[in-house]
C-alpha atoms as a PDB file:
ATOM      1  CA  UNK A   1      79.129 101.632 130.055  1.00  0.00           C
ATOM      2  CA  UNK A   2      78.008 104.871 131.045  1.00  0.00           C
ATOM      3  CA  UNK A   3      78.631 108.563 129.509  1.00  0.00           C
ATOM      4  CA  UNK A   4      80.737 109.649 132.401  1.00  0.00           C
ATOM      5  CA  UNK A   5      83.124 106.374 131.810  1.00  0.00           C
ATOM      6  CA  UNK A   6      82.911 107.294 127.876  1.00  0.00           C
ATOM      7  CA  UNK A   7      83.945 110.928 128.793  1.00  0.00           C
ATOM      8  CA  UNK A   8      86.657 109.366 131.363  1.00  0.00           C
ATOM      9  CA  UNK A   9      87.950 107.207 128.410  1.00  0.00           C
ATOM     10  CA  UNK A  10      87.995 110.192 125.725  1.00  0.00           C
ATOM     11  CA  UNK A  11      90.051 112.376 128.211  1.00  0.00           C
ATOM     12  CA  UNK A  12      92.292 109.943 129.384  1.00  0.00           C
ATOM     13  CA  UNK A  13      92.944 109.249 125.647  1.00  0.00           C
ATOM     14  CA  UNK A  14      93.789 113.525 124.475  1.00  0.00           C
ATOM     15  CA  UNK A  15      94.520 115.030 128.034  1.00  0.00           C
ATOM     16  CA  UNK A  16      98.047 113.618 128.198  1.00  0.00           C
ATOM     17  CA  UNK A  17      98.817 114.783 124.950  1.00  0.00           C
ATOM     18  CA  UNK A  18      97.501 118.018 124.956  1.00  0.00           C
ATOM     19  CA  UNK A  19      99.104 118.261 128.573  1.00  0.00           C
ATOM     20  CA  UNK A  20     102.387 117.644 126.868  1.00  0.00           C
ATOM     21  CA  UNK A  21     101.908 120.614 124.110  1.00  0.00           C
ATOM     22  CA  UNK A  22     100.970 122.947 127.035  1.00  0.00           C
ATOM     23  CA  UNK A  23     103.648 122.357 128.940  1.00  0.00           C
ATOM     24  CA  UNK A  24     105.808 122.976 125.591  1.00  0.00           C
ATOM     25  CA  UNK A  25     104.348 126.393 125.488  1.00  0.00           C
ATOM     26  CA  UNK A  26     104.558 127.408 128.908  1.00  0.00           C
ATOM     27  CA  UNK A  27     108.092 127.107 128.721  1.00  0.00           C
ATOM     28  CA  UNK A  28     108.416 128.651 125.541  1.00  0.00           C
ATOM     29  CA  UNK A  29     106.824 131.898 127.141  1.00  0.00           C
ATOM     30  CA  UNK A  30     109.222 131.361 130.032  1.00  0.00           C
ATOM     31  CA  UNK A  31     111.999 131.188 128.170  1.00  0.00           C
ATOM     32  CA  UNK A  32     113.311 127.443 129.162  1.00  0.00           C
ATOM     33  CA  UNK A  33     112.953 126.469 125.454  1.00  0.00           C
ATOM     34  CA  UNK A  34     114.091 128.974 122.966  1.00  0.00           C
ATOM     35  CA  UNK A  35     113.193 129.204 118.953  1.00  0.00           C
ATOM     36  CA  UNK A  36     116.897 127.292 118.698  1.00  0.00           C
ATOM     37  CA  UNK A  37     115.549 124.751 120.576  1.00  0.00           C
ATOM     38  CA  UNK A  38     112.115 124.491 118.590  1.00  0.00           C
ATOM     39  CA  UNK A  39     114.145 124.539 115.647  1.00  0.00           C
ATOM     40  CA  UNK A  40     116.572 121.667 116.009  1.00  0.00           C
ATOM     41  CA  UNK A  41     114.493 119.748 118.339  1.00  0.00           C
ATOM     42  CA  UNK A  42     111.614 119.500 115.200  1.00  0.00           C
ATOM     43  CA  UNK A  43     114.776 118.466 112.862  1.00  0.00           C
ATOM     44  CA  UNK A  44     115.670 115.570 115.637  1.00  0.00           C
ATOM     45  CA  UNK A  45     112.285 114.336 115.443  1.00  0.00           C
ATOM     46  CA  UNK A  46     111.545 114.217 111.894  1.00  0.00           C
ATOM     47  CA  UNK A  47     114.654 112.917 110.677  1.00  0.00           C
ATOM     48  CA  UNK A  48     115.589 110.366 113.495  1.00  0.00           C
ATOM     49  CA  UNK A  49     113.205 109.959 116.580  1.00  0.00           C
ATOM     50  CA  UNK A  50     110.159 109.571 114.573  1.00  0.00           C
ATOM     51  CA  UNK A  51     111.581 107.339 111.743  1.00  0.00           C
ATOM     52  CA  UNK A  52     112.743 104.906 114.605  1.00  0.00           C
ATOM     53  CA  UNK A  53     109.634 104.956 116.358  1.00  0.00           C
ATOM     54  CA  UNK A  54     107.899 103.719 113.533  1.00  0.00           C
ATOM     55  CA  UNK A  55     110.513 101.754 112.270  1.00  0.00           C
ATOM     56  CA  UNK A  56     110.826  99.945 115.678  1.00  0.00           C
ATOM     57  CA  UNK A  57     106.749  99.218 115.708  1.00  0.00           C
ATOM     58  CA  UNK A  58     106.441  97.522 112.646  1.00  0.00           C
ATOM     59  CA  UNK A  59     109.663  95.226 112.137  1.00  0.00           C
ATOM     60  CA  UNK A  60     108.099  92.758 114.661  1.00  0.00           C
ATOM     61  CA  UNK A  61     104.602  92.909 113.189  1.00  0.00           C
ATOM     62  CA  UNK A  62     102.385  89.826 111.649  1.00  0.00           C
ATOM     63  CA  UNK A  63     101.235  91.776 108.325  1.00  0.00           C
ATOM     64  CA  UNK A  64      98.660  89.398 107.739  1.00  0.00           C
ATOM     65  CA  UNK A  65      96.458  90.053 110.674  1.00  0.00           C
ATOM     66  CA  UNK A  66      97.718  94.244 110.995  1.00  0.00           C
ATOM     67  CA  UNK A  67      97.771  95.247 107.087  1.00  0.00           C
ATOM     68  CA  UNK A  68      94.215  95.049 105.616  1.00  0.00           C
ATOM     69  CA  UNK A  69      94.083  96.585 101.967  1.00  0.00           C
ATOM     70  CA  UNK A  70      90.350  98.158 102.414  1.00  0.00           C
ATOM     71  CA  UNK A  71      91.567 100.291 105.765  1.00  0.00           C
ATOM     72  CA  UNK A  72      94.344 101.671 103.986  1.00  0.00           C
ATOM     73  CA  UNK A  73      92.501 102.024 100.523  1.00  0.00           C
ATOM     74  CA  UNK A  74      89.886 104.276 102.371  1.00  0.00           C
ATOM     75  CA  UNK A  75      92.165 106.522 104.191  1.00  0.00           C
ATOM     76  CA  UNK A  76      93.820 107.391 100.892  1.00  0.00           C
ATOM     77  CA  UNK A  77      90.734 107.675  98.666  1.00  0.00           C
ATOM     78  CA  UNK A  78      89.378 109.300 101.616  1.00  0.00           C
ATOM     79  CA  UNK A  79      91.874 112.241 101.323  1.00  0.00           C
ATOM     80  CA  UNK A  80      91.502 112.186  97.276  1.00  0.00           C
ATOM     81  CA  UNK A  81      88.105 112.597  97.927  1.00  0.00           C
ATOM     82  CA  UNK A  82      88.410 115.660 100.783  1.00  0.00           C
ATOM     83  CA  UNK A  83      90.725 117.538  98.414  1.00  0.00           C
ATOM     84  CA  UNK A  84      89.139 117.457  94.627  1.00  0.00           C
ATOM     85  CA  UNK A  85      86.172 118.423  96.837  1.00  0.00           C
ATOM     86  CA  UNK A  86      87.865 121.144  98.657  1.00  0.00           C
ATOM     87  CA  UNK A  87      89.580 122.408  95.406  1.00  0.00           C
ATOM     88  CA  UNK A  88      86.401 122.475  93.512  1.00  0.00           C
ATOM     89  CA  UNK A  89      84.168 124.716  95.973  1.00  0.00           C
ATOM     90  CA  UNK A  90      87.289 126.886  96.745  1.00  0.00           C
ATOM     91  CA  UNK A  91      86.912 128.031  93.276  1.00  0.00           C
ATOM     92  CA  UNK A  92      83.985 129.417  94.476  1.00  0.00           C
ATOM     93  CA  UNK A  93      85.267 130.541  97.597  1.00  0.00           C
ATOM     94  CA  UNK A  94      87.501 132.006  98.707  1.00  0.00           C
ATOM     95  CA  UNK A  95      88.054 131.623  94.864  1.00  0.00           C
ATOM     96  CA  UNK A  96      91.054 132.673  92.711  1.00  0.00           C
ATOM     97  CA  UNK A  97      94.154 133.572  94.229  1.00  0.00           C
ATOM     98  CA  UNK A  98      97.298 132.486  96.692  1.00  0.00           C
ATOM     99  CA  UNK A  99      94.596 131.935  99.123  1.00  0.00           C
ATOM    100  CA  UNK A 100      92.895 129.227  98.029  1.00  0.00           C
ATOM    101  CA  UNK A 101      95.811 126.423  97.875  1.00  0.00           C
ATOM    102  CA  UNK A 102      96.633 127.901 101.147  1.00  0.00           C
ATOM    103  CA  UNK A 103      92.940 127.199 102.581  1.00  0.00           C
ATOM    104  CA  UNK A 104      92.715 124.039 100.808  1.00  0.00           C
ATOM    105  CA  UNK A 105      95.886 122.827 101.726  1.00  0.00           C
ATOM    106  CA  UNK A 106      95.369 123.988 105.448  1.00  0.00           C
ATOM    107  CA  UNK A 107      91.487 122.354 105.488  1.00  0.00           C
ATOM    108  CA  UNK A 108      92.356 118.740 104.524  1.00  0.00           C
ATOM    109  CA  UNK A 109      95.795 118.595 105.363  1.00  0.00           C
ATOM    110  CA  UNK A 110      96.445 116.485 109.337  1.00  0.00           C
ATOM    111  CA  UNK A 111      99.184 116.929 111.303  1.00  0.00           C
ATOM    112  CA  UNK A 112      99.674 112.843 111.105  1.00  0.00           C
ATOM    113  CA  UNK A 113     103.103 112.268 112.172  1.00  0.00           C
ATOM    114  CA  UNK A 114     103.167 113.557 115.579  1.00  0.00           C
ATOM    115  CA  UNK A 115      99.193 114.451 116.648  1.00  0.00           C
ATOM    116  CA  UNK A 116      97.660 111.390 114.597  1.00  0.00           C
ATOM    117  CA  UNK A 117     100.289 109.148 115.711  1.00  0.00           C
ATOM    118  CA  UNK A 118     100.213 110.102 119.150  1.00  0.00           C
ATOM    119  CA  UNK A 119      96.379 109.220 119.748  1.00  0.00           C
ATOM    120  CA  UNK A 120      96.531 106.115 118.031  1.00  0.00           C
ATOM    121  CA  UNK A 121      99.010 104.797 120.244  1.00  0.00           C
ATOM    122  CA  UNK A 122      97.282 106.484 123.170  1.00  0.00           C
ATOM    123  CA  UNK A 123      94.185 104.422 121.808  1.00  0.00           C
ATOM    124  CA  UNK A 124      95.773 101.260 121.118  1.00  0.00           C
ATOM    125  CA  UNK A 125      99.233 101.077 122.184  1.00  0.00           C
ATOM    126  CA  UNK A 126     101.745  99.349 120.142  1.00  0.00           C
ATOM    127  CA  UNK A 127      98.867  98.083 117.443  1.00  0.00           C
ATOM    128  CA  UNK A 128      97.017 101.670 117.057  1.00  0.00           C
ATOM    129  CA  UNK A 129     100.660 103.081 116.350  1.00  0.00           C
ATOM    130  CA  UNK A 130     101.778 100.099 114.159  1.00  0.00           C
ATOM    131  CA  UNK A 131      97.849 100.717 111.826  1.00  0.00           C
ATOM    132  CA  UNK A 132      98.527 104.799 111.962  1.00  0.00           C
ATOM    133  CA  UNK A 133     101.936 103.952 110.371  1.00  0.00           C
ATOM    134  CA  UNK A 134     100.569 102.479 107.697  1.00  0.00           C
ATOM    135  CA  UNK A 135      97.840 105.214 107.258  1.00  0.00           C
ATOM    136  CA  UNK A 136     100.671 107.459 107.558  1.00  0.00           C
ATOM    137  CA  UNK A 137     102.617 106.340 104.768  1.00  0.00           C
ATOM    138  CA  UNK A 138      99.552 106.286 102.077  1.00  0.00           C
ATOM    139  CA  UNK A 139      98.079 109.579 102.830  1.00  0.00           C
ATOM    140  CA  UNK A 140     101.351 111.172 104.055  1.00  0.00           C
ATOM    141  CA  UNK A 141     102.419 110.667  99.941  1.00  0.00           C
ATOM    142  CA  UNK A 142      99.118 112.063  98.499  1.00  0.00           C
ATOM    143  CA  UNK A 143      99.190 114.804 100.789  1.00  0.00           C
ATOM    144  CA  UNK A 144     102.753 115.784  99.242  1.00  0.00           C
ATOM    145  CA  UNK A 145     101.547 115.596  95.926  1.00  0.00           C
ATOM    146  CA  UNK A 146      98.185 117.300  96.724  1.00  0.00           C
ATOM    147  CA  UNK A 147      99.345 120.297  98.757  1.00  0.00           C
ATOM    148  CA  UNK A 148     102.282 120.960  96.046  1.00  0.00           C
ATOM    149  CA  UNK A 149      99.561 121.233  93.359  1.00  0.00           C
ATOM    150  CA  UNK A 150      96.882 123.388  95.362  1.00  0.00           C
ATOM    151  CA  UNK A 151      99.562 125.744  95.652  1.00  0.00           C
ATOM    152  CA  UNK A 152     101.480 126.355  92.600  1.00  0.00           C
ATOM    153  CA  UNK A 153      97.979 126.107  90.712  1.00  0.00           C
ATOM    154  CA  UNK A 154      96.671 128.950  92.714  1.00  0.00           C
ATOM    155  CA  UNK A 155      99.780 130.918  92.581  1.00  0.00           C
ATOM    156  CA  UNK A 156      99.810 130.857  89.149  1.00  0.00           C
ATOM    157  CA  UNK A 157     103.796 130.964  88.956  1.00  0.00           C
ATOM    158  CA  UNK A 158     104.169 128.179  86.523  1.00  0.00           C
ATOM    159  CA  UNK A 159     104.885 124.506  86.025  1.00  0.00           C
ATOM    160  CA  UNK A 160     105.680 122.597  88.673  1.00  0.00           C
ATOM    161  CA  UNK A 161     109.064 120.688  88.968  1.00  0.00           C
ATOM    162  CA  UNK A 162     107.825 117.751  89.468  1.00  0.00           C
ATOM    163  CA  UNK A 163     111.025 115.746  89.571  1.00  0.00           C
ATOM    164  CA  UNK A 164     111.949 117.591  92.857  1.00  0.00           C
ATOM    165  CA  UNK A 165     108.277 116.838  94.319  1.00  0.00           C
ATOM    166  CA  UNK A 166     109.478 113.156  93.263  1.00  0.00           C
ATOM    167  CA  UNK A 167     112.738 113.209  94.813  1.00  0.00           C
ATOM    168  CA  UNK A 168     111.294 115.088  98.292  1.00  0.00           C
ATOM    169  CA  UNK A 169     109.069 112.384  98.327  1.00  0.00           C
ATOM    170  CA  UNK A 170     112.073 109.240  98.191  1.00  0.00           C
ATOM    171  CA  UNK A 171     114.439 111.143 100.466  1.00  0.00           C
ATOM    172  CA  UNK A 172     111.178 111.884 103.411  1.00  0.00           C
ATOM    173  CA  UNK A 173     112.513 110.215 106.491  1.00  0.00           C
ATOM    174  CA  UNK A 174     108.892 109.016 107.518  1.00  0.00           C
ATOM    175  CA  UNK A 175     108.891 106.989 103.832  1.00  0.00           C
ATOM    176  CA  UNK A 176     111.687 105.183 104.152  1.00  0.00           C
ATOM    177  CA  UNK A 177     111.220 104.060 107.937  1.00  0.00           C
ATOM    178  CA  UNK A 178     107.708 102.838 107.065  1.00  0.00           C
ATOM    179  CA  UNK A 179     108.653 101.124 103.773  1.00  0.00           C
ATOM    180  CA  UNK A 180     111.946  99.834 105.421  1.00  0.00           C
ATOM    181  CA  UNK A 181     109.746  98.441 108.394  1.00  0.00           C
ATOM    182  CA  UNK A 182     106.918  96.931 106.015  1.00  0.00           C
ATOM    183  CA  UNK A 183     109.860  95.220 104.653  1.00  0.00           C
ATOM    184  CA  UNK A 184     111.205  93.715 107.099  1.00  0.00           C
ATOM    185  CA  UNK A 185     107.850  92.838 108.231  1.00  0.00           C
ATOM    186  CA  UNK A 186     107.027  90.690 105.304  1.00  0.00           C
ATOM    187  CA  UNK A 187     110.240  88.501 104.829  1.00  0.00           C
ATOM    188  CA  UNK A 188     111.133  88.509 107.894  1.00  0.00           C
ATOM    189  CA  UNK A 189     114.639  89.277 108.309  1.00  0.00           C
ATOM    190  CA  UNK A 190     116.261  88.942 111.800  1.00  0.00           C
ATOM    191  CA  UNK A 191     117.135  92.747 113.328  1.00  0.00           C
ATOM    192  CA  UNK A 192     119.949  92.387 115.735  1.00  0.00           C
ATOM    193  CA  UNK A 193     118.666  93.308 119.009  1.00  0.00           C
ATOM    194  CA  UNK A 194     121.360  96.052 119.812  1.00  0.00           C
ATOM    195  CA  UNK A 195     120.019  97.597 117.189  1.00  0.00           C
ATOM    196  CA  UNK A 196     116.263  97.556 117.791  1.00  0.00           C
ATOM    197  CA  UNK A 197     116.993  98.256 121.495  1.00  0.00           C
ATOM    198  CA  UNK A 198     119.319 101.687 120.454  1.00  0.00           C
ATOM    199  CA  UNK A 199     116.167 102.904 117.923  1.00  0.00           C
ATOM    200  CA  UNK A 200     113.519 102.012 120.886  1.00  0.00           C
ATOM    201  CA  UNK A 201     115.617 104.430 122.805  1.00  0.00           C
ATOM    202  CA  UNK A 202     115.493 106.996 120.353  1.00  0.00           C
ATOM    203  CA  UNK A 203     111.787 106.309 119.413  1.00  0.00           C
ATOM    204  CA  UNK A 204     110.648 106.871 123.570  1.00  0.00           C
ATOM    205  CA  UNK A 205     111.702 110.463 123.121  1.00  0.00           C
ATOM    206  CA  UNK A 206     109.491 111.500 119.908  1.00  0.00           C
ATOM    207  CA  UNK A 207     106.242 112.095 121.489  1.00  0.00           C
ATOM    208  CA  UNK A 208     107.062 113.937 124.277  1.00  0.00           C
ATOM    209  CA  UNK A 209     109.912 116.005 122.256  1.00  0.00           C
ATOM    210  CA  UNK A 210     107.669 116.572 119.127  1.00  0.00           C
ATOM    211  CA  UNK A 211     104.563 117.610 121.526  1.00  0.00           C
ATOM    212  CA  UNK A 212     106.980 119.932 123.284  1.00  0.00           C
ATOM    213  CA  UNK A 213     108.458 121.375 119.977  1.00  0.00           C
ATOM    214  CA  UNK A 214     104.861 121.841 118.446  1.00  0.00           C
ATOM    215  CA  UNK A 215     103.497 123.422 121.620  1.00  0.00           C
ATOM    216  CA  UNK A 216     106.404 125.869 121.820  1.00  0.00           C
ATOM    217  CA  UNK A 217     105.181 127.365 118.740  1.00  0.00           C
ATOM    218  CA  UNK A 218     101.545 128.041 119.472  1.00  0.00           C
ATOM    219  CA  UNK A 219     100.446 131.484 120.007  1.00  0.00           C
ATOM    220  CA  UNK A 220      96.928 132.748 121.703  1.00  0.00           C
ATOM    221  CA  UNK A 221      97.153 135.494 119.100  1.00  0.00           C
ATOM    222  CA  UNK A 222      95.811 133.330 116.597  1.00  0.00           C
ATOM    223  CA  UNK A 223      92.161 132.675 118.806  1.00  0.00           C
ATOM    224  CA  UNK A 224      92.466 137.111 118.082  1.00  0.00           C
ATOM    225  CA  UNK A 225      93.282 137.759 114.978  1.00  0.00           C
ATOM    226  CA  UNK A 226      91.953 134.515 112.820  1.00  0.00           C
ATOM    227  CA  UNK A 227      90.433 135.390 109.586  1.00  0.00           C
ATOM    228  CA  UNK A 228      87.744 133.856 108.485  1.00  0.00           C
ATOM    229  CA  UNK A 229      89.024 131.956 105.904  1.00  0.00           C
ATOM    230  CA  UNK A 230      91.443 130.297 108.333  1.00  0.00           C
ATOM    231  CA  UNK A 231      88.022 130.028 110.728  1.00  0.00           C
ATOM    232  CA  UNK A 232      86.373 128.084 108.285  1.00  0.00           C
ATOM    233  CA  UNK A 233      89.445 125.654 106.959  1.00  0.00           C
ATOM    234  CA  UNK A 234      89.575 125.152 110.792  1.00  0.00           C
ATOM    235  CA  UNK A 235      85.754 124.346 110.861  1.00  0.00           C
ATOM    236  CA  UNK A 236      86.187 122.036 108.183  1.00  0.00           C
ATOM    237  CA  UNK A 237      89.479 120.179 109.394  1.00  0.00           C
ATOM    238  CA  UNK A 238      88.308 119.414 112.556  1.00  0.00           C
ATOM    239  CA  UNK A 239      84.496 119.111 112.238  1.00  0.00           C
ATOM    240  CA  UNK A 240      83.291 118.558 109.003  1.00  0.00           C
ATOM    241  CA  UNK A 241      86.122 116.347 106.942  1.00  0.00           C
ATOM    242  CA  UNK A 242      86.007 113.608 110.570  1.00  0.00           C
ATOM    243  CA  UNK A 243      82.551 113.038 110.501  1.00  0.00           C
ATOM    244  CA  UNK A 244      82.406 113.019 107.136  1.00  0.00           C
ATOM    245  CA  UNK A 245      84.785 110.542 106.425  1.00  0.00           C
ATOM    246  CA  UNK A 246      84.254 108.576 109.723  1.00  0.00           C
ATOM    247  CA  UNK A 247      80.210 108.498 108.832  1.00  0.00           C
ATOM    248  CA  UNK A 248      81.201 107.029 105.431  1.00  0.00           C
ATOM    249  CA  UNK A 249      83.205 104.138 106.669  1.00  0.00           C
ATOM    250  CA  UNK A 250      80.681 103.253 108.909  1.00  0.00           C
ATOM    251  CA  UNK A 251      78.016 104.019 106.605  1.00  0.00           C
ATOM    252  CA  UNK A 252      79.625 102.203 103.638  1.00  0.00           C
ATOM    253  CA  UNK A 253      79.374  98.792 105.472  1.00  0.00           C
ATOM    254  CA  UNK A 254      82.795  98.532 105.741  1.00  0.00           C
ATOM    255  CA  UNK A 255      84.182  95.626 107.776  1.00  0.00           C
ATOM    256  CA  UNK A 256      86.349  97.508 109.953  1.00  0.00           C
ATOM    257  CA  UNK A 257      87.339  96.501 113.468  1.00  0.00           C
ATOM    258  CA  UNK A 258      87.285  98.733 116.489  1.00  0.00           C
ATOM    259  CA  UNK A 259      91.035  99.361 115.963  1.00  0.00           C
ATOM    260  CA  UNK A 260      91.038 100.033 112.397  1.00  0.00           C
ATOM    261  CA  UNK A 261      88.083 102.656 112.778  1.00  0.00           C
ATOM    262  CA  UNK A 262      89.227 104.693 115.652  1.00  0.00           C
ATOM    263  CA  UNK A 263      92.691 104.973 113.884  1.00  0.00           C
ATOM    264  CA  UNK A 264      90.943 106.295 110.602  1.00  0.00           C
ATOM    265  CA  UNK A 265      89.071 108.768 112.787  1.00  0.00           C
ATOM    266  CA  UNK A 266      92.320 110.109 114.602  1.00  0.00           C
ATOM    267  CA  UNK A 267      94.032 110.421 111.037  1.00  0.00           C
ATOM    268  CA  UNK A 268      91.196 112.332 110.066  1.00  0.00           C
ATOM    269  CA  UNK A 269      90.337 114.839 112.940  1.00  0.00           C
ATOM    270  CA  UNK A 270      93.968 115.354 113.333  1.00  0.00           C
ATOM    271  CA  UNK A 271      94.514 119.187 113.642  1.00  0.00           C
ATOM    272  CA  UNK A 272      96.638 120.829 110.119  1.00  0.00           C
ATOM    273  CA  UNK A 273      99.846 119.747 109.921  1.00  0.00           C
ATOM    274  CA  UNK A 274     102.989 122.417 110.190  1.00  0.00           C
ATOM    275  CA  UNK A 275     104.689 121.920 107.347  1.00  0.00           C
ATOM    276  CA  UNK A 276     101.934 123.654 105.651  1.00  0.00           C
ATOM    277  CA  UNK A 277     102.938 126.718 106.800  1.00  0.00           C
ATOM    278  CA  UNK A 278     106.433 126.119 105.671  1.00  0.00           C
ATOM    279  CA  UNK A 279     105.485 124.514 102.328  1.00  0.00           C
ATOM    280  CA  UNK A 280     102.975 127.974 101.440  1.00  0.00           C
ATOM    281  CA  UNK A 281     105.816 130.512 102.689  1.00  0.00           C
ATOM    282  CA  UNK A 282     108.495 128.817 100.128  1.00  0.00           C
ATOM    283  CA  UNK A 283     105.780 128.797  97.168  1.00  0.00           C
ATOM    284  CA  UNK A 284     104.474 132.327  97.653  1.00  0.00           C
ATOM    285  CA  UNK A 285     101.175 131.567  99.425  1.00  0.00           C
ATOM    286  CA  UNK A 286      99.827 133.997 102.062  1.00  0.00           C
ATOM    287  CA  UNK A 287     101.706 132.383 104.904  1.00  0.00           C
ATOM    288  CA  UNK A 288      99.985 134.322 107.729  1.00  0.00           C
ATOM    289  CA  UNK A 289      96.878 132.603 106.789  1.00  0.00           C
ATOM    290  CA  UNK A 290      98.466 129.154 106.943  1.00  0.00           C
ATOM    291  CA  UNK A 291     100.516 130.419 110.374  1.00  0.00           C
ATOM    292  CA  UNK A 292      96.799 131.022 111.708  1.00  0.00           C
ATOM    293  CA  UNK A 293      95.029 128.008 110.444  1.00  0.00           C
ATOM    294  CA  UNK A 294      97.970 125.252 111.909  1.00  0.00           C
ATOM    295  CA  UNK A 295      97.764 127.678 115.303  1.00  0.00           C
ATOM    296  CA  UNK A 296      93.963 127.317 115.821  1.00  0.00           C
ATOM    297  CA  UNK A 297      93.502 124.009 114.511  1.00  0.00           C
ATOM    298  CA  UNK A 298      95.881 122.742 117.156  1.00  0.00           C
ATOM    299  CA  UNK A 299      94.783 124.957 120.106  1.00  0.00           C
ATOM    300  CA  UNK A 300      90.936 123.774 119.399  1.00  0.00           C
ATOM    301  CA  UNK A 301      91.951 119.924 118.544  1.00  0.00           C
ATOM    302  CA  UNK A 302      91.904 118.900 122.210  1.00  0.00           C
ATOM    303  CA  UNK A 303      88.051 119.614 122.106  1.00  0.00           C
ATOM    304  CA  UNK A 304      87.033 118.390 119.129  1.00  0.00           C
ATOM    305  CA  UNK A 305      89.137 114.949 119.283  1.00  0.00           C
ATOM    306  CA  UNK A 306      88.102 114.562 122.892  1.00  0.00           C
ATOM    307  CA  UNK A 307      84.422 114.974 121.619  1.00  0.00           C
ATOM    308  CA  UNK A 308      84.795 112.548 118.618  1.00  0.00           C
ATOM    309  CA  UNK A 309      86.342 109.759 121.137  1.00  0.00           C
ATOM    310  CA  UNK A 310      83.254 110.233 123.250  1.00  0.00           C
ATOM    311  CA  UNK A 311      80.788 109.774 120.478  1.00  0.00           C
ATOM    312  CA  UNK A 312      82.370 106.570 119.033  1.00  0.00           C
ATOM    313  CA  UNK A 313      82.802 105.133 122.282  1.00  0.00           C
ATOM    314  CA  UNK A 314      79.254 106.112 123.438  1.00  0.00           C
ATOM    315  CA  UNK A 315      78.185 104.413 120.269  1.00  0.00           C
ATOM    316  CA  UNK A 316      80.474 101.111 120.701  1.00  0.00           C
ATOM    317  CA  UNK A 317      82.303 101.860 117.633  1.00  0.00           C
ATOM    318  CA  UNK A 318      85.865 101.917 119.304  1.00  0.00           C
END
């Protein structure tokens, strides 16, 4: 196959996405969606479109060929690995302080649920969404747990509740659809198909509403006025953490299909999630910083994931 057909195959894989999130903030600076409209339509995705998505992609799946232990074992000790590393040289720098759970949290945290999720099924279809479910609901609960400690240990307000950490945890809509759908999965129990149909519905519109939502939000002040701290979580979240942790799993031996590799990587090189703006604003971190590491992180992601693609197909890894 030849590099302009790899190229071809990378951009028809992040183009429609990333086409999706720029249309989402063209209309944002047009005023045809408003922040009311960013607001509830990221509440309508987390709590119900997304959760049926997922729900709806693994009730019908054979867990025995689409579960294997050793992919989802190395995604999560993957991201135990990326953090205790991360928290360790932050303490040399940027060192003490509110920053460094903010950088730390903002360098190994993905944006899984909507970004990682959406090139995975723009990868593989139904199976690449069904495997980057699964990834999602491993690292998705470290990450929680992770982030939550990062920032209340550099804070330094205290103990930690946490039985509320806990109970966020139980009550996350994206936990309970993929735990729900795993079991189903495994004993097999019939879904009415009035039902399955009405959540397929509601599933269709989370891409396209979530890319929307997140592109609203993006600002070109952040290319401006980003710090370097927030240059270098960027660096690392994009660059350094995917090959990284995609060289490993390849250079571990591990017996991991085409499928199962390209899903890691688009886990990994995901751009930093949102909520870790919100999650450093309500536990004192500097919030600007994590406002300007989830805005360029996104805005660069279409080049780096397009480049990663490119490379792994070039090499016949996916």
């Amino acid at each position: 196959m030849s590099y302009l057909d790899n190229l071809l195959f990378a951009l028809s894989v992040t183009a429609p996405i990333f086409l999706v999130m720029g249309t989402g903030w063209l209309l944002r600076r047009i005023g045809w969606i408003t922040e009311d409209f960013e607001e509830v339509g990221s509440r309508l995705v987390f709590k119900l479109a997304l959760p049926a998505l997922i729900l709806t992609s693994l009730v019908d799946l054979d867990l025995s060929s689409t579960m294997n232990a050793q992919h989802l074992g190395y995604g999560v000790a993957a991201t135990l690995a990326s953090f205790f590393a991360l928290w360790f040289i932050s303490a040399w720098w940027p060192g003490s302080g509110p920053d460094r759970g903010v950088f730390v949290q903002g360098a190994f945290r993905g944006n899984l649920g909507i970004i990682g999720l959406a090139v995975c099924a723009s990868l593989y279809g139904k199976s690449g969404l069904a495997m980057g479910s699964i990834l999602l609901a491993g690292m998705t609960l470290f990450y929680n747990i992770l982030s939550v400690f990062a920032l209340q240990a550099a804070s330094g307000r205290g103990q930690t509740s946490w039985r509320h950490v806990t109970l966020g945890i139980i009550k996350n809509p994206l936990i309970i659809s993929i735990l729900s759908g795993l079991v189903i999965a495994a004993l097999k129990i019939p879904v009415p198909k009035l039902l399955l149909t009405s959540a397929a519905y509601f599933g269709q519109m989370t891409l396209p509403l979530a890319l929307l939502c997140v592109g609203a939000t993006l600002t070109l002040g952040a290319l401006r006025h980003g710090s370097i701290p927030a240059l270098i979580a960027v660096l690392v979240k994009l660059v350094l953490l995917p090959v990284i942790l995609t060289g490993g799993a390849i250079a571990f031996g591990f017996d991991f299909n085409a499928t199962e590799l390209g899903t890691l990587f688009a886990m990994f090189a995901a751009p930093t999630a949102t909520v870790s703006y919100v999650m450093a604003r309500s536990m004192g971190g500097n919030h600007q910083l994590a406002a300007n590491i989830v805005a360029l992180s996104t805005l660069l992601a279409p080049i780096t994931l397009s480049i990663g693609i490119y490379l792994l197909r070039s090499l016949a890894l996916i």
